[in-house]
Protein backbone atom coordinates (compact mmCIF):
# COMPACT_ATOMS: atom_id res chain seq x y z
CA UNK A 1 -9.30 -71.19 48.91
CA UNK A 2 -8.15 -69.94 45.09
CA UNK A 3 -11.50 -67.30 45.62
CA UNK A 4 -9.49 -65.44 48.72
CA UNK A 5 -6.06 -64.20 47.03
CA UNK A 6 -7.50 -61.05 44.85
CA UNK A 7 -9.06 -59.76 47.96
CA UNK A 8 -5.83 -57.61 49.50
CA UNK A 9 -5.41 -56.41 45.85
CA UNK A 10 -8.72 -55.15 45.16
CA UNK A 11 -8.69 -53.45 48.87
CA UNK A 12 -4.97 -51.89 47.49
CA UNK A 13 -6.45 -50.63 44.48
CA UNK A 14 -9.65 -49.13 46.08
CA UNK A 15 -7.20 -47.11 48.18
CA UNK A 16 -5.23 -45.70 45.25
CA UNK A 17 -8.24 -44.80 43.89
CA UNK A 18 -9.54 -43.20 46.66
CA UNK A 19 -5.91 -41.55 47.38
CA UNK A 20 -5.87 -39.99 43.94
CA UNK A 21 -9.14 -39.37 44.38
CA UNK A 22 -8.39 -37.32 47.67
CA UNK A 23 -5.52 -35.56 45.99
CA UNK A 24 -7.10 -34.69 42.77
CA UNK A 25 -9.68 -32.85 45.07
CA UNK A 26 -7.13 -30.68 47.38
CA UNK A 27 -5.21 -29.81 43.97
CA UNK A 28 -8.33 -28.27 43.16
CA UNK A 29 -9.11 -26.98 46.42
CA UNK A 30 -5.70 -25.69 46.55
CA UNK A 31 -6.15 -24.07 42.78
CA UNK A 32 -9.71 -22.58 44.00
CA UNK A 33 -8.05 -20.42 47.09
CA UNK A 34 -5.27 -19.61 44.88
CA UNK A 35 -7.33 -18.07 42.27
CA UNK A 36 -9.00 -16.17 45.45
CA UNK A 37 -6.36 -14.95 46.77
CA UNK A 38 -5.10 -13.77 42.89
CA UNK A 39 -8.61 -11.74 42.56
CA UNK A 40 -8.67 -10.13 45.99
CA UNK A 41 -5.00 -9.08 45.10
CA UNK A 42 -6.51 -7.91 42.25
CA UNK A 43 -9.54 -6.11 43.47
CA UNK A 44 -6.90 -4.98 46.10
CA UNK A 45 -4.45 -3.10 43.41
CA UNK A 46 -7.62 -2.17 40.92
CA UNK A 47 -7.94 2.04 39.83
CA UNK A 48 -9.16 3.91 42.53
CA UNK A 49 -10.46 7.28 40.54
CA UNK A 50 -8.86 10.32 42.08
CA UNK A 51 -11.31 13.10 40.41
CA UNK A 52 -9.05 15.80 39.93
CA UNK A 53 -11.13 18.11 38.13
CA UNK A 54 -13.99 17.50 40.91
CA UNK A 55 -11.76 17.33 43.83
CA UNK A 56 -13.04 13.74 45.03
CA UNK A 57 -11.31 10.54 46.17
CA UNK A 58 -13.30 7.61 47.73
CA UNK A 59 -16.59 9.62 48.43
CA UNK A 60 -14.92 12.70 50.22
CA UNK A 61 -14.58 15.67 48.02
CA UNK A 62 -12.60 18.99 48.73
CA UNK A 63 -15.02 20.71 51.08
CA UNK A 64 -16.50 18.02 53.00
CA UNK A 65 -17.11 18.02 56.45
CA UNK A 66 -14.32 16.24 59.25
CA UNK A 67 -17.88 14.34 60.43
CA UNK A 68 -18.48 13.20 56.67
CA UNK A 69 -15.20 12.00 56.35
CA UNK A 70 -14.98 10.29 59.74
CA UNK A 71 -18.42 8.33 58.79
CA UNK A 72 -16.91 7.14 55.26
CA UNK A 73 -13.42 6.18 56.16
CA UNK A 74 -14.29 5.58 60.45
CA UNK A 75 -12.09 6.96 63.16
CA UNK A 76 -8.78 8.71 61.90
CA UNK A 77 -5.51 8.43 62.92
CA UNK A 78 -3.86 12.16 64.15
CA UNK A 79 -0.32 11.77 64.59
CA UNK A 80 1.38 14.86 63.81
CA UNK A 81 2.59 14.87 59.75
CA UNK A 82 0.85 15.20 56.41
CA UNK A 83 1.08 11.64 55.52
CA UNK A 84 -1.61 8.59 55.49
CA UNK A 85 -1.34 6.26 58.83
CA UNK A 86 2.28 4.80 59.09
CA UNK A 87 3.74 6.94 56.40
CA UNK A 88 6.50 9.38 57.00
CA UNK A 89 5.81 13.01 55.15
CA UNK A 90 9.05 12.09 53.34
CA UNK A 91 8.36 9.01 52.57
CA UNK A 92 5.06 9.82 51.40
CA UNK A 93 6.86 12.40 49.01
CA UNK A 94 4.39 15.16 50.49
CA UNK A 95 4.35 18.67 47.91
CA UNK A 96 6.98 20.99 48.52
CA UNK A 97 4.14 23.50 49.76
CA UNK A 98 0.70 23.39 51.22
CA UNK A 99 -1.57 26.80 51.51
CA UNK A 100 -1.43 28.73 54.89
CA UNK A 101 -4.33 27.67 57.02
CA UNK A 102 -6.01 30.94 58.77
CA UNK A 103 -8.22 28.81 61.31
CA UNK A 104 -6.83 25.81 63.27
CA UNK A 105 -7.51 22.80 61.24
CA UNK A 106 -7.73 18.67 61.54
CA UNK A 107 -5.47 16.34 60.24
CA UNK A 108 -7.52 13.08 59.04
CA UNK A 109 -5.08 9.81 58.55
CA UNK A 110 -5.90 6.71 57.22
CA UNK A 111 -4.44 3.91 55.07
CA UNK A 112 -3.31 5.26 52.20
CA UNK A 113 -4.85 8.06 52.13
CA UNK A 114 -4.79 11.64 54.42
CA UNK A 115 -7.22 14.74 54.86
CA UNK A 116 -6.26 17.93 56.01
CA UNK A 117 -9.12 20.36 56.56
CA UNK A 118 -10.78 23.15 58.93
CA UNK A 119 -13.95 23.82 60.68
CA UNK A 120 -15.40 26.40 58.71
CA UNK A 121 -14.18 24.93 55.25
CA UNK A 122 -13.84 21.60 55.60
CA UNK A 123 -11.29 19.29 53.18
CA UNK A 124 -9.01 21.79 51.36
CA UNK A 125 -6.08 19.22 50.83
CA UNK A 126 -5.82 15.34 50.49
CA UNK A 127 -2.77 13.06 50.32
CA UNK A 128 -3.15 9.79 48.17
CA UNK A 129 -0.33 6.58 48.74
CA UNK A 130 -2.45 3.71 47.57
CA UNK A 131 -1.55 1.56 44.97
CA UNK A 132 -3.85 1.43 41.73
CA UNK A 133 -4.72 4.78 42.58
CA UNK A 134 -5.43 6.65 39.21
CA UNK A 135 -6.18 10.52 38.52
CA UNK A 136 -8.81 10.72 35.19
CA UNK A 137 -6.15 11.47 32.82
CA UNK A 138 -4.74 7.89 33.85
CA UNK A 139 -1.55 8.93 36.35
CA UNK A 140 -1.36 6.27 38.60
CA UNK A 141 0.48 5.50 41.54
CA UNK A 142 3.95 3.53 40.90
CA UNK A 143 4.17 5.18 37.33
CA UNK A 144 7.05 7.64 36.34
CA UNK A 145 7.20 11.29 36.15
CA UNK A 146 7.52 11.23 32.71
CA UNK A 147 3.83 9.75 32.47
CA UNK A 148 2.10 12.85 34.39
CA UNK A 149 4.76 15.40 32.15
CA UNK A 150 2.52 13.95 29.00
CA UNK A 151 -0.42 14.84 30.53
CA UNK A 152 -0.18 17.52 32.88
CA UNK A 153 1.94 20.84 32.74
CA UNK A 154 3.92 20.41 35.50
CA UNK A 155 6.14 23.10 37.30
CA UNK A 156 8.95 20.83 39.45
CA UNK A 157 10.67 21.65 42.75
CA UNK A 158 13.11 19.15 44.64
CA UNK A 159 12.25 19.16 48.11
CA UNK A 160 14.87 17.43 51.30
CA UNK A 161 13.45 14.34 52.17
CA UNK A 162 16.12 13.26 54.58
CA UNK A 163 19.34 11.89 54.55
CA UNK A 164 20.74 9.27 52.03
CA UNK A 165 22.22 5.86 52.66
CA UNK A 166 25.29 6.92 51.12
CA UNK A 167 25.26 9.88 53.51
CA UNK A 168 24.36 13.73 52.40
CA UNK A 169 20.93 15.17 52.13
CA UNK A 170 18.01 13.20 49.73
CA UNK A 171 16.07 14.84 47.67
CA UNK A 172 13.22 13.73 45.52
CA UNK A 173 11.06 15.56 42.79
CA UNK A 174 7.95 17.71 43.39
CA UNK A 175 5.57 18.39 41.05
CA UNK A 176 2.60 20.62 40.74
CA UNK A 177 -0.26 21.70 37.83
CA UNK A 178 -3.02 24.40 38.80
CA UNK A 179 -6.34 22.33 37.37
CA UNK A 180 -9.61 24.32 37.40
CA UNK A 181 -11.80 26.08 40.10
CA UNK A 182 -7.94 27.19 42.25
CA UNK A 183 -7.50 23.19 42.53
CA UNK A 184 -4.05 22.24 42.20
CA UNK A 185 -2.41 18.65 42.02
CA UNK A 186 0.82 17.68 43.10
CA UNK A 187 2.89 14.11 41.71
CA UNK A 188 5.56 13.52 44.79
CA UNK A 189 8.58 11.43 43.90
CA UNK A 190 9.96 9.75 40.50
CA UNK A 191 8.34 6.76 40.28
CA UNK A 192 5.13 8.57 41.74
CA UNK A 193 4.53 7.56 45.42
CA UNK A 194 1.72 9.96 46.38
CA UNK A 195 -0.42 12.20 44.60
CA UNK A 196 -2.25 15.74 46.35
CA UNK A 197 -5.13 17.62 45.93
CA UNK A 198 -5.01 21.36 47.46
CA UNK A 199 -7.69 23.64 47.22
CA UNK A 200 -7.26 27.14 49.44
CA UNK A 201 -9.06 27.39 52.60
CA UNK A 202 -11.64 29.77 53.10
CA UNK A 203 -11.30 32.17 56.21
């Protein structure tokens, strides 16, 4: 009879055990996906090289085919507006001007990024939103004007990009540097919140 006390208490104990047991696992479970989640946002946000001085983003350089593109980035969006899919043209701070386009051209729209091209051609402009993106002299997305001054000489235009909360036309900063081979790259907005290629189309 004195043998059958402990029992209940050793039974009690086990489960604590096996309770702290349980929890010290899903707090590193929980850790784990945590630190998953942290390096796909990572991986998500990394550089993406925009190679100014050889016209090239993601695989598609200035001068590739519509098909080319299509098969690298699948099917496109083609709302009307030079923007990447759900972006407004103002809200993508699109350059003040693009080059006339002699032959009847496609407009390519995807996240984050747009093409505009023709059939004879091909690419001869590009629109990049997507954060981390970074041209070779180290411009990224999100940085400030003043960053792509140091390293590019820029000539600045405002251009209208609708109407303020406060009422009255918005504006935001434009700015453009002619690179080599009749490339030129355009920074839209102050901080920067896209950043063109535009090459002249061939007729």
């Amino acid at each position: 009879m004195g043998d059958a006390s402990p029992a209940p208490a050793n039974r009690l104990a086990g489960r604590r055990i096996w309770t702290l047991a349980a929890l010290a696992a899903a707090l590193i479970v929980g850790a784990a996906g945590a630190w998953l989640v942290l390096v796909r946002d990572e991986a998500d946000s990394a550089a993406v090289l925009i190679d100014e001085q050889a016209g090239a983003y993601r695989g598609v350089r200035l001068g590739t085919s519509e098909r080319r593109v299509i098969r690298a980035f699948g099917q496109p969006e083609r709302s009307p507006g030079f923007a990447p899919a759900g972006e407004s043209p103002s809200r993508a701070r699109v350059p003040a001007s693009l080059p006339a386009n002699p032959n009847r051209g496609g407009l390519l729209k995807f996240r984050g990024v747009a093409f505009l091209g023709s059939p004879e051609s091909g690419v001869y402009a590009f629109i990049v939103t997507q954060r981390g993106a970074t041209t070779t002299r180290g411009v990224a997305i999100g940085d400030s004007l003043d960053v792509a001054r140091s390293r590019y000489d820029l000539r600045c235009t405002d251009v209208a990009g609708g109407e303020s909360l406060l009422g009255g036309e918005e504006f935001y900063p434009s700015c453009r540097a002619r690179l080599g081979r009749g490339i030129h790259i355009w920074f839209g907005g102050d901080p920067i919140r896209s950043i063109t290629l535009v090459s002249r189309p061939q007729s």
